[in-house]
PDB file of N, CA and C in Angstrom:
ATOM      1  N   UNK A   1      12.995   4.655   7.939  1.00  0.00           N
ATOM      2  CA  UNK A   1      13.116   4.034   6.634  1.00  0.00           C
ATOM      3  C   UNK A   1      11.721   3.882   6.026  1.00  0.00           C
ATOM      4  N   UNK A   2      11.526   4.403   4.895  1.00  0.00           N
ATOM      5  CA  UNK A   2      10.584   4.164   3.888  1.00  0.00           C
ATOM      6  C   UNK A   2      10.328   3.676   2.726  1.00  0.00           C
ATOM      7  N   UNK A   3      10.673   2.388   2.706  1.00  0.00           N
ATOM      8  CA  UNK A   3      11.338   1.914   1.140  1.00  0.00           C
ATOM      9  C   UNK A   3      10.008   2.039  -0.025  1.00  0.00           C
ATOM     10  N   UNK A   4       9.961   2.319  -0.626  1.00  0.00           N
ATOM     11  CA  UNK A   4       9.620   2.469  -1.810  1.00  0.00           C
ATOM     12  C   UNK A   4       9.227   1.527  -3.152  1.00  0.00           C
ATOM     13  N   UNK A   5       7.731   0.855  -2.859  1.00  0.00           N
ATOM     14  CA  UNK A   5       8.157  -0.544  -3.362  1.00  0.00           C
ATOM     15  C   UNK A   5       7.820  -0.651  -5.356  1.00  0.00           C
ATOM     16  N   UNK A   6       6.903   0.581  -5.318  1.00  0.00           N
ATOM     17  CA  UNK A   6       7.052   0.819  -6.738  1.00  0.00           C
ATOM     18  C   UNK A   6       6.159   2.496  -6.869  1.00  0.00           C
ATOM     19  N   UNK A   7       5.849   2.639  -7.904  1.00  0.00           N
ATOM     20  CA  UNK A   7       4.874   4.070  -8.356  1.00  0.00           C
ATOM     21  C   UNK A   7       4.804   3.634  -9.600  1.00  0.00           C
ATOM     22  N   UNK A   8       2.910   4.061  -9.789  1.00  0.00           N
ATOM     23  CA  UNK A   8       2.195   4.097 -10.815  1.00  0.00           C
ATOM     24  C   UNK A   8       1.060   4.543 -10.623  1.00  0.00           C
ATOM     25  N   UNK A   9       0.692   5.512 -12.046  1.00  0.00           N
ATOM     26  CA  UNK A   9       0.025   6.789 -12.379  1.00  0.00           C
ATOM     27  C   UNK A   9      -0.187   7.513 -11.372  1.00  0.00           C
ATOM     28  N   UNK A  10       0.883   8.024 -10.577  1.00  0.00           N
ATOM     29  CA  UNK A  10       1.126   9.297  -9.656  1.00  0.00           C
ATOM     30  C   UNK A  10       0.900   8.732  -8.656  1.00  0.00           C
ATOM     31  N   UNK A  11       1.360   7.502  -8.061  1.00  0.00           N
ATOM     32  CA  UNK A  11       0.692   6.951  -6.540  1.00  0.00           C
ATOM     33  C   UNK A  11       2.212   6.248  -6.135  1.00  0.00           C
ATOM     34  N   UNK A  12       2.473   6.602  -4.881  1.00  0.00           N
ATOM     35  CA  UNK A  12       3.903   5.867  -3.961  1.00  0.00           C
ATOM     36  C   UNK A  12       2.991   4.990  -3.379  1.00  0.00           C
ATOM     37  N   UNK A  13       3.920   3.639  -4.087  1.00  0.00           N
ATOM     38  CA  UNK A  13       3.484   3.062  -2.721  1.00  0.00           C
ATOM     39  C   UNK A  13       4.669   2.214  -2.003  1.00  0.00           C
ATOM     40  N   UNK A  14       4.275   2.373  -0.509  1.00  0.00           N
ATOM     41  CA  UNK A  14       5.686   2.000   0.055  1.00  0.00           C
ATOM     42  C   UNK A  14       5.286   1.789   1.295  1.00  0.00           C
ATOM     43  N   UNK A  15       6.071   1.188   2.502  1.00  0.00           N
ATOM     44  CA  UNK A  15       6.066   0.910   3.705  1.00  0.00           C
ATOM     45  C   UNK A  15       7.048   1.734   4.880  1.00  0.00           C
ATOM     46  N   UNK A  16       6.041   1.598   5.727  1.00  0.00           N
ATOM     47  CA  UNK A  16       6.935   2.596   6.774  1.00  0.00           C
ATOM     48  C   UNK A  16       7.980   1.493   7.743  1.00  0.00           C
ATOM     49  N   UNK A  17       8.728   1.610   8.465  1.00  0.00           N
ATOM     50  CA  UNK A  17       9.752   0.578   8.768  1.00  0.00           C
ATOM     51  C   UNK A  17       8.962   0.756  10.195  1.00  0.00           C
ATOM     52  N   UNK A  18       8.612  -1.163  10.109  1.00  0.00           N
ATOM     53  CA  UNK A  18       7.804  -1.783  11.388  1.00  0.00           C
ATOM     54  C   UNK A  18       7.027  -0.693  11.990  1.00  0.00           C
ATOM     55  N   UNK A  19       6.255   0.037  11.304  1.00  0.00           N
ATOM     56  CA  UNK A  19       5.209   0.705  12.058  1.00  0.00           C
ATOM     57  C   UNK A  19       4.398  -0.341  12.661  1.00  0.00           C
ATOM     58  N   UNK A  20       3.888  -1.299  12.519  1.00  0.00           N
ATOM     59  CA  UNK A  20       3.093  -2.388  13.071  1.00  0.00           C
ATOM     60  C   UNK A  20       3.427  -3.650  12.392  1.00  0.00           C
ATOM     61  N   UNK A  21       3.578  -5.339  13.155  1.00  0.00           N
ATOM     62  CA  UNK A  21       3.541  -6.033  12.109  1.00  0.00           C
ATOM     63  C   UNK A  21       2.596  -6.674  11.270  1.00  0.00           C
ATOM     64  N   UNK A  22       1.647  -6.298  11.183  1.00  0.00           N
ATOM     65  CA  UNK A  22       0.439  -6.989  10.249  1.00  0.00           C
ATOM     66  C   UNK A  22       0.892  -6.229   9.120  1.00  0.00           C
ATOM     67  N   UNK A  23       0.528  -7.171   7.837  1.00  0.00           N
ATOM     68  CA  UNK A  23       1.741  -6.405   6.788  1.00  0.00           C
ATOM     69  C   UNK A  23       0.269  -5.594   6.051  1.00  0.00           C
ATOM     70  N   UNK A  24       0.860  -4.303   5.583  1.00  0.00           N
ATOM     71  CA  UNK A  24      -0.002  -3.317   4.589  1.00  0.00           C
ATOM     72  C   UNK A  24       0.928  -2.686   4.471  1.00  0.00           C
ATOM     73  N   UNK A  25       0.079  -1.616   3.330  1.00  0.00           N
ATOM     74  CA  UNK A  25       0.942  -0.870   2.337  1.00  0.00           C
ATOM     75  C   UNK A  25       0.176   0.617   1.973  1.00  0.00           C
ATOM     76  N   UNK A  26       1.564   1.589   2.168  1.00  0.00           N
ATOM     77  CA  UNK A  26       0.860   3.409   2.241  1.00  0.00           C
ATOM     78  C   UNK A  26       1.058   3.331   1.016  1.00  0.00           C
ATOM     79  N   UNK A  27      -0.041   4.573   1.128  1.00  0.00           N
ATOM     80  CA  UNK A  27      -0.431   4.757  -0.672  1.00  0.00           C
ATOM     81  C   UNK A  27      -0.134   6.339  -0.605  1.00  0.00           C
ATOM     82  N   UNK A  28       0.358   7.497  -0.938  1.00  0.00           N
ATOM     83  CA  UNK A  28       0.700   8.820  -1.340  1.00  0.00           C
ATOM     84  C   UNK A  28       0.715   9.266  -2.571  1.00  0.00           C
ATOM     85  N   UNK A  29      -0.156  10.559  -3.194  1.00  0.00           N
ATOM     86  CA  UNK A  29       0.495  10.960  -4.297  1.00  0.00           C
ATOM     87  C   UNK A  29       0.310  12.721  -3.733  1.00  0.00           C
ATOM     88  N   UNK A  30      -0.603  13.023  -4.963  1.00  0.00           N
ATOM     89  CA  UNK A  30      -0.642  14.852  -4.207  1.00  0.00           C
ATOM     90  C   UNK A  30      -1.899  15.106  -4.424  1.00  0.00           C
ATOM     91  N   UNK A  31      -2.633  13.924  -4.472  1.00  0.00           N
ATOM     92  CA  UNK A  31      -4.638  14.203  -4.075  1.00  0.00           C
ATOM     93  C   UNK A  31      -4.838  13.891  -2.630  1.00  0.00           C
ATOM     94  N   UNK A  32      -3.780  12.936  -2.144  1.00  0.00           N
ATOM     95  CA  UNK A  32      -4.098  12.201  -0.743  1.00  0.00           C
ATOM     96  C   UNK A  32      -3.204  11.042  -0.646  1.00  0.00           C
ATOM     97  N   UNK A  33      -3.786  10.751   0.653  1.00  0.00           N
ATOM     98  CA  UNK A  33      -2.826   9.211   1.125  1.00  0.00           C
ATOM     99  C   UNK A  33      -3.906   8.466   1.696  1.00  0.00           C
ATOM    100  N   UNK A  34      -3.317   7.009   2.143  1.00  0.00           N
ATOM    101  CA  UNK A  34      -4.482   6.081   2.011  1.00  0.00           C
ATOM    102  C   UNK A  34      -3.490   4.590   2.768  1.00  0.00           C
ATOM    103  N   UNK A  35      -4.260   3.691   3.544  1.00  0.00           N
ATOM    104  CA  UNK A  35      -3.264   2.789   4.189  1.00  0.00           C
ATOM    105  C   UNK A  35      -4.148   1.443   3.774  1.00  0.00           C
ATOM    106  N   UNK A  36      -3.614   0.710   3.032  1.00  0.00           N
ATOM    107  CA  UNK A  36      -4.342  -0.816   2.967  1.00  0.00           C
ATOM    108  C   UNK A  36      -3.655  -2.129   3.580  1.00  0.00           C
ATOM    109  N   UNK A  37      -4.589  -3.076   4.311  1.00  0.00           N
ATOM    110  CA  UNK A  37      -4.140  -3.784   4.874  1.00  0.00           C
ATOM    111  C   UNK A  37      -3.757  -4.734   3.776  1.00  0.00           C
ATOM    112  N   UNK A  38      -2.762  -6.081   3.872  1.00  0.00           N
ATOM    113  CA  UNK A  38      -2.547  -7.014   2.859  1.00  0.00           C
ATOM    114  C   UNK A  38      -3.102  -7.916   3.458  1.00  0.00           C
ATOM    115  N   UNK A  39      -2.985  -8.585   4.666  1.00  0.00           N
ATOM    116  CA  UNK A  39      -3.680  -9.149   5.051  1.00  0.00           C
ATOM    117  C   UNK A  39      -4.792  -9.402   6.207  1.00  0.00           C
ATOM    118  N   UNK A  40      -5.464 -10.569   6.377  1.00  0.00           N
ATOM    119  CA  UNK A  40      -5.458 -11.771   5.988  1.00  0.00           C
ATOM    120  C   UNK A  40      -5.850 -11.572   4.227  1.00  0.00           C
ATOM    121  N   UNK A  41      -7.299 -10.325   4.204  1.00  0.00           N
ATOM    122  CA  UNK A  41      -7.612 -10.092   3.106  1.00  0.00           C
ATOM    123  C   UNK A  41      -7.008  -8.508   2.469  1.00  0.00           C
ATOM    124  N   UNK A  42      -6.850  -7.824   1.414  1.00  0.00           N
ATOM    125  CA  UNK A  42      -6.865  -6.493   0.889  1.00  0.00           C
ATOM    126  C   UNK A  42      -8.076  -6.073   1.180  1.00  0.00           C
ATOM    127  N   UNK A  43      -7.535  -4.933   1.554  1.00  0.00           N
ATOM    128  CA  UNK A  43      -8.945  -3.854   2.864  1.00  0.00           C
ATOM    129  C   UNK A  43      -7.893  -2.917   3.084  1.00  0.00           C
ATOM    130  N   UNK A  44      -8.993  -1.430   2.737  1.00  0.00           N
ATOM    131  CA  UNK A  44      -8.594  -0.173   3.043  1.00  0.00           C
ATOM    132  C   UNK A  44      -8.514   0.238   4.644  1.00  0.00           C
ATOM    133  N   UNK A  45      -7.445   0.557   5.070  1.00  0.00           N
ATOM    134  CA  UNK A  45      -7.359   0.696   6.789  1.00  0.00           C
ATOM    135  C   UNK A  45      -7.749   2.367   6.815  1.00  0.00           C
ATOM    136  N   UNK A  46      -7.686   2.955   6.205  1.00  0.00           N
ATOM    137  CA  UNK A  46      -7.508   4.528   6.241  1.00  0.00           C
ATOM    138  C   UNK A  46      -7.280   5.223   4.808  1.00  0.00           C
ATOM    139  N   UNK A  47      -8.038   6.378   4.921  1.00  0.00           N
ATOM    140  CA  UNK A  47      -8.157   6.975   3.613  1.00  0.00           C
ATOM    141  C   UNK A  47      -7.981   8.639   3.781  1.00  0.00           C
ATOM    142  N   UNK A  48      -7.525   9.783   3.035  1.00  0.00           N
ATOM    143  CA  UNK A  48      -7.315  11.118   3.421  1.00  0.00           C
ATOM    144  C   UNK A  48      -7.571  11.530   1.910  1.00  0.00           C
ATOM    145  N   UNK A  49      -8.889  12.107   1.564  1.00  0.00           N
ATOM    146  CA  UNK A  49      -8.414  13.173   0.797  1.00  0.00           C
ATOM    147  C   UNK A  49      -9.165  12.192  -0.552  1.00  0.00           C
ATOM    148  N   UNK A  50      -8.868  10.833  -0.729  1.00  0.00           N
ATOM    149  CA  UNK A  50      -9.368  10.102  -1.812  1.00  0.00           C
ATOM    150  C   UNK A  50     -10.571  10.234  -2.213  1.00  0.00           C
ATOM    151  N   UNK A  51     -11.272  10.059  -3.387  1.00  0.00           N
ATOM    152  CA  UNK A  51     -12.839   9.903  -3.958  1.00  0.00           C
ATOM    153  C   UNK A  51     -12.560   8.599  -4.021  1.00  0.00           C
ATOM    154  N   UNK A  52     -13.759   8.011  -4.200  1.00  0.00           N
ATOM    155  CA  UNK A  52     -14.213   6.656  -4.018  1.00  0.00           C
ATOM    156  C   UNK A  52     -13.445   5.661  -5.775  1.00  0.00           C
ATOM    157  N   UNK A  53     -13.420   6.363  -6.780  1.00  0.00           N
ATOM    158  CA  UNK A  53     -12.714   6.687  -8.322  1.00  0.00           C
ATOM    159  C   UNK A  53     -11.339   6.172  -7.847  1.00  0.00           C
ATOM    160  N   UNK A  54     -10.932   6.978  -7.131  1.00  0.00           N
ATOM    161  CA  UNK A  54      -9.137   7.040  -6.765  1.00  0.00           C
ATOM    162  C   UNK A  54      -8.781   5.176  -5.625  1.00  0.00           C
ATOM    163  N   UNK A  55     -10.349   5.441  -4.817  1.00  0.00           N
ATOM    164  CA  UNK A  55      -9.752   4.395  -3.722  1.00  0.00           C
ATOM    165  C   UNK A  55      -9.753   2.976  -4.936  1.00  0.00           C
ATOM    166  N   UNK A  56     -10.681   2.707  -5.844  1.00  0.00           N
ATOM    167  CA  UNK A  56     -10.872   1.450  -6.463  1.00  0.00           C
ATOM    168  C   UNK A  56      -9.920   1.484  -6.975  1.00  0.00           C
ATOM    169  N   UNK A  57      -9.255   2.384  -7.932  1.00  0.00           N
ATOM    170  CA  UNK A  57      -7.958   2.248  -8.485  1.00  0.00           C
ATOM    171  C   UNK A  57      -6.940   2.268  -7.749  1.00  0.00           C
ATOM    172  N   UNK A  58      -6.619   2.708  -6.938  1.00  0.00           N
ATOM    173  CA  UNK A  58      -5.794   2.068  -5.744  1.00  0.00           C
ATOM    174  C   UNK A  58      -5.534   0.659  -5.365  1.00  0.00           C
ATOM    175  N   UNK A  59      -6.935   0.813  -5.163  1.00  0.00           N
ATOM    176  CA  UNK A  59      -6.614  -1.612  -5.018  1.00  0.00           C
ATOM    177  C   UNK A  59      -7.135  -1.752  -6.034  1.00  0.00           C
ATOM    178  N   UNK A  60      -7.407  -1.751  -6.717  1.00  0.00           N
ATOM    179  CA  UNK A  60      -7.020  -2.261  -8.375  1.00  0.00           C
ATOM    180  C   UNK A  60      -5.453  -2.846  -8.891  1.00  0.00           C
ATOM    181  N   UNK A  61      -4.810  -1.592  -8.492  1.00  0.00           N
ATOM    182  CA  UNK A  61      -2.987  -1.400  -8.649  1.00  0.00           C
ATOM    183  C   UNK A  61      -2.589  -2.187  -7.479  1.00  0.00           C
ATOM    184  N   UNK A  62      -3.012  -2.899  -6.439  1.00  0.00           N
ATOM    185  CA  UNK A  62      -2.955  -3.240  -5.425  1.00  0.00           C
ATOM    186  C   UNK A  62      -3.288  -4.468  -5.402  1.00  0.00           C
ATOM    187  N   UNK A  63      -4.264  -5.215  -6.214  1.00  0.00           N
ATOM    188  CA  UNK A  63      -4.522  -6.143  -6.581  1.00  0.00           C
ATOM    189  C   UNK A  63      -3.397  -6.812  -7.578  1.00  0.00           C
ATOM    190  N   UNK A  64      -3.463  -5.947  -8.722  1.00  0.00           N
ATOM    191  CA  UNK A  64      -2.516  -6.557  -9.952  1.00  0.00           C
ATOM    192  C   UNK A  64      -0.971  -6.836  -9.134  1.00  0.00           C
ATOM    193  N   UNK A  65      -0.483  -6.167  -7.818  1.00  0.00           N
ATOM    194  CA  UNK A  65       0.533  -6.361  -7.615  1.00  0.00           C
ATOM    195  C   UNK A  65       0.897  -7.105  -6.362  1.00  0.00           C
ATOM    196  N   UNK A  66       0.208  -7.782  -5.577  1.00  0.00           N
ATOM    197  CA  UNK A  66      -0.601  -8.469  -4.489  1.00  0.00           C
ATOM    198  C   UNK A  66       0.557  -8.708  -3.958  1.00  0.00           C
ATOM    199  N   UNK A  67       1.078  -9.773  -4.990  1.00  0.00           N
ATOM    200  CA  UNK A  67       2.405 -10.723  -4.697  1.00  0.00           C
ATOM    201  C   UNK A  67       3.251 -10.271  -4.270  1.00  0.00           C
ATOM    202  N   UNK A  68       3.883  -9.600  -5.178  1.00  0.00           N
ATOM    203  CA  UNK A  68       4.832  -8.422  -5.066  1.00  0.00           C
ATOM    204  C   UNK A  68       5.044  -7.530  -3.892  1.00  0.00           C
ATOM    205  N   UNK A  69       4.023  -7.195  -3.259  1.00  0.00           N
ATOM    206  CA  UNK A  69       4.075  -6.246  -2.410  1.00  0.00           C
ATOM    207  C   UNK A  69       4.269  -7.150  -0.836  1.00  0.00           C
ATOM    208  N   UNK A  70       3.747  -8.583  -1.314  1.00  0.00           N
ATOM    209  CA  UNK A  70       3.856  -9.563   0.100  1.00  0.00           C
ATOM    210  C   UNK A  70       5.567  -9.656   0.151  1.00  0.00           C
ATOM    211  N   UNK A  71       6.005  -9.951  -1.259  1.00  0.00           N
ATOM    212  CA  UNK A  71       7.385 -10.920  -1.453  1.00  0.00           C
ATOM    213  C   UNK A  71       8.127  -9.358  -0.724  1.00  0.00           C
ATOM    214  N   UNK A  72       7.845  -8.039  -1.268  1.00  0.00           N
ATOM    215  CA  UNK A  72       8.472  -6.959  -0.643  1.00  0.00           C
ATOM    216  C   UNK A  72       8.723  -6.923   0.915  1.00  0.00           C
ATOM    217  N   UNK A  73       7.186  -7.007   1.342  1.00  0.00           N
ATOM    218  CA  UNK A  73       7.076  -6.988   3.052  1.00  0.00           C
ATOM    219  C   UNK A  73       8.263  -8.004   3.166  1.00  0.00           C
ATOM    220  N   UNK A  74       7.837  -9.234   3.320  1.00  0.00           N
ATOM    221  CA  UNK A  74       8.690 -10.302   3.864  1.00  0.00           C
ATOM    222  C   UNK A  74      10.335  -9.580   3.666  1.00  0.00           C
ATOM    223  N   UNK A  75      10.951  -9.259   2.303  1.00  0.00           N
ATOM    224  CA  UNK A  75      11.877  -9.523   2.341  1.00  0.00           C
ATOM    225  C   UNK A  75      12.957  -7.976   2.872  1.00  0.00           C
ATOM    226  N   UNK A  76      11.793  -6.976   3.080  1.00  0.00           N
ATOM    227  CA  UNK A  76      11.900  -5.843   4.048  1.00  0.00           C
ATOM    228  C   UNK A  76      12.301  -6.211   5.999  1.00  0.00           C
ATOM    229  N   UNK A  77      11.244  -6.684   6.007  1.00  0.00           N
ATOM    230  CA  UNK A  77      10.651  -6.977   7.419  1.00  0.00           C
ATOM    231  C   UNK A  77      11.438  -8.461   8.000  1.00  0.00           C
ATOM    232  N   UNK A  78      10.622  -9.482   7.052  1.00  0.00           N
ATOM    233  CA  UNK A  78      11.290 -10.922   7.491  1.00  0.00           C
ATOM    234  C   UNK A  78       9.509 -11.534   7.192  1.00  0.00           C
ATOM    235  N   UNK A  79       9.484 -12.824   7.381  1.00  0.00           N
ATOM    236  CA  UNK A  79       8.713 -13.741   7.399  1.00  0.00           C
ATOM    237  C   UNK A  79       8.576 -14.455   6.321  1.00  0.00           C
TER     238      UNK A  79
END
């Protein structure tokens, strides 16, 4: 399972089912993929393929949607 928690300007972002539980969030489009942790803080775990341009806007979009992507985990996962 890979749910799909939103997309914007050509970027998936979504979670892989309990790959680990510390909660983060995959990033995919068709420049690269990219894994950020949510917590304790937002931090890039892994990057493929990104320019440094692509990674800020990444957590940029990652930032503006912080909440969202926690209230997702939890209500994916549990906690």
């Amino acid at each position: 399972m890979t749910p799909t928690i939103f997309r914007e300007r050509g970027y998936r972002f979504f979670f892989f089912s309990r790959e680990e539980s510390r909660m983060h969030v995959h990033v995919v489009s068709g420049d690269g993929e990219a894994k950020f942790w949510l917590e304790p803080v937002l931090q890039l775990e892994k990057s493929y393929h990104y320019n440094q341009r692509q990674i800020r806007e990444i957590q940029s979009l990652i930032e503006e949607r912080h909440l969202e992507l926690i209230d997702a985990w939890k209500s994916c996962f549990g906690g």
